[in-house]
Protein backbone atom coordinates (compact mmCIF):
# COMPACT_ATOMS: atom_id res chain seq x y z
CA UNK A 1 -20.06 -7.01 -11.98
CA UNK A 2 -17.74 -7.89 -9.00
CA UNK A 3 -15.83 -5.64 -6.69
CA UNK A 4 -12.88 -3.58 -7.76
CA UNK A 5 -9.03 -3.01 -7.42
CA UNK A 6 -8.40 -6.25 -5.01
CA UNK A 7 -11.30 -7.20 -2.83
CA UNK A 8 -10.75 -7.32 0.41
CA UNK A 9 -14.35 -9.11 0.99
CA UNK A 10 -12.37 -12.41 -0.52
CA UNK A 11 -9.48 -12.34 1.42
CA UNK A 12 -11.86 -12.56 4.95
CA UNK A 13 -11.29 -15.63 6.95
CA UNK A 14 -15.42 -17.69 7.13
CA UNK A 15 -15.02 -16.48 10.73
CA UNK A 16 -14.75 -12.65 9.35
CA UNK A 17 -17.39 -13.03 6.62
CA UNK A 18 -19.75 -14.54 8.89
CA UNK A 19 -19.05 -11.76 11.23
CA UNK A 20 -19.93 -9.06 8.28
CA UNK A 21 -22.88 -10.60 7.67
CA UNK A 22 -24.30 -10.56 11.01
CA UNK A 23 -22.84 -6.95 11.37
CA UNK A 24 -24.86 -5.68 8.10
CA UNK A 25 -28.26 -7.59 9.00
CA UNK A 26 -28.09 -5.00 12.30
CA UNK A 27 -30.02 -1.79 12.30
CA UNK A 28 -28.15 1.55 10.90
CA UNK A 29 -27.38 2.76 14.21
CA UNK A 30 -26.04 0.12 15.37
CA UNK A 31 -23.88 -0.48 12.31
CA UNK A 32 -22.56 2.93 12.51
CA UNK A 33 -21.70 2.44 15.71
CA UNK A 34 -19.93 -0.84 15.56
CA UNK A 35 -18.28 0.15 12.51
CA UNK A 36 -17.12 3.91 14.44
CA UNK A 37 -15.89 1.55 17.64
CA UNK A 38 -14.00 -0.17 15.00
CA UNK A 39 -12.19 2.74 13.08
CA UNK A 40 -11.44 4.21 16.71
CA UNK A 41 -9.74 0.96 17.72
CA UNK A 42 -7.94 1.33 14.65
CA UNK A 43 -6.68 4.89 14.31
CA UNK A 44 -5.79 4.83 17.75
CA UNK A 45 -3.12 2.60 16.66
CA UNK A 46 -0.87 5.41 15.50
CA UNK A 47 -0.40 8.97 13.80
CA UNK A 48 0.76 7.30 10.86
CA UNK A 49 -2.63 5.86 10.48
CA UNK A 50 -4.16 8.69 9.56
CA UNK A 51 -1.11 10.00 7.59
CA UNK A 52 -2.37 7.18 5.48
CA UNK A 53 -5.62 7.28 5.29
CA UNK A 54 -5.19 11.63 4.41
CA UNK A 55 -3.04 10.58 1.65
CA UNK A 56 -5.61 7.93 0.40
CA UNK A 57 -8.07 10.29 0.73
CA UNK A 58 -6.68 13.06 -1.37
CA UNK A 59 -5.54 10.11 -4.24
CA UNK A 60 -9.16 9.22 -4.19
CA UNK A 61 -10.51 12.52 -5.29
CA UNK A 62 -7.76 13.88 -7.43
CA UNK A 63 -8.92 10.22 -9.08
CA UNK A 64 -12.27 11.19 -9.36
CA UNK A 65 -11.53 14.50 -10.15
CA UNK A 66 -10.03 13.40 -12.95
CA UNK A 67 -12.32 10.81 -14.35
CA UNK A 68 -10.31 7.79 -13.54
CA UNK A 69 -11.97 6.12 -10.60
CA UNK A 70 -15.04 3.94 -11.71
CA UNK A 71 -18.03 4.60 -9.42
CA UNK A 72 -20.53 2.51 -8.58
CA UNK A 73 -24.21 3.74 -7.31
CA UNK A 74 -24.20 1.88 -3.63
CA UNK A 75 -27.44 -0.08 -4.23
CA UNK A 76 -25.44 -2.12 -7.31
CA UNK A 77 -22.75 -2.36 -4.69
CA UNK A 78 -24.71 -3.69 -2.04
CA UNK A 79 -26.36 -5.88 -3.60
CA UNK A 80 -22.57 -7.28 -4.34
CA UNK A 81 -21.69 -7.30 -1.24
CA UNK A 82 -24.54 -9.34 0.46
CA UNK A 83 -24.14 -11.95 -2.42
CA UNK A 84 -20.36 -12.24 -1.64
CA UNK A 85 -21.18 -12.44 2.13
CA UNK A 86 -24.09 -15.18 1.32
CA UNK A 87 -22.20 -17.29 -1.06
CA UNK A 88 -23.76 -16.21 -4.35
């Protein structure tokens, strides 16, 4: 089972996925602290950013709210994840 509605794990440059690996092989804290540093360097870009990212939030629950969105239990999905990232 691969990822859904257009991966964005395929469209990473070898430079980027070799990157994500190396990020998710660090310990927790460290991950959530890289990946806070990075949300911070992008939402700092502009209001409009998190406009966005409210709106995408509220589609994302009235979606599972209504029993459209397909979940996933996050063990299935990383387990997808670190075979995309190693080539699998």
């Amino acid at each position: 089972m691969g990822l859904r509605r257009g991966s964005t794990i395929n469209a990473m440059s070898p430079e980027v996925s070799e990157l994500l690996k190396r990020a998710l092989a660090l310990p927790v804290g460290e991950r959530a602290a890289l990946a806070n540093t990075l949300l911070e360097s992008v939402a700092g870009a502009s209001e409009s950013v998190q406009d966005a990212w409210d709106e995408e939030v509220a589609r994302r629950i009235e979606s599972l709210n209504s029993g459209k969105a397909v979940t996933v239990p996050w063990e299935e999905l990383h387990r997808e994840l670190l075979a995309m990232v190693n080539g699998r």
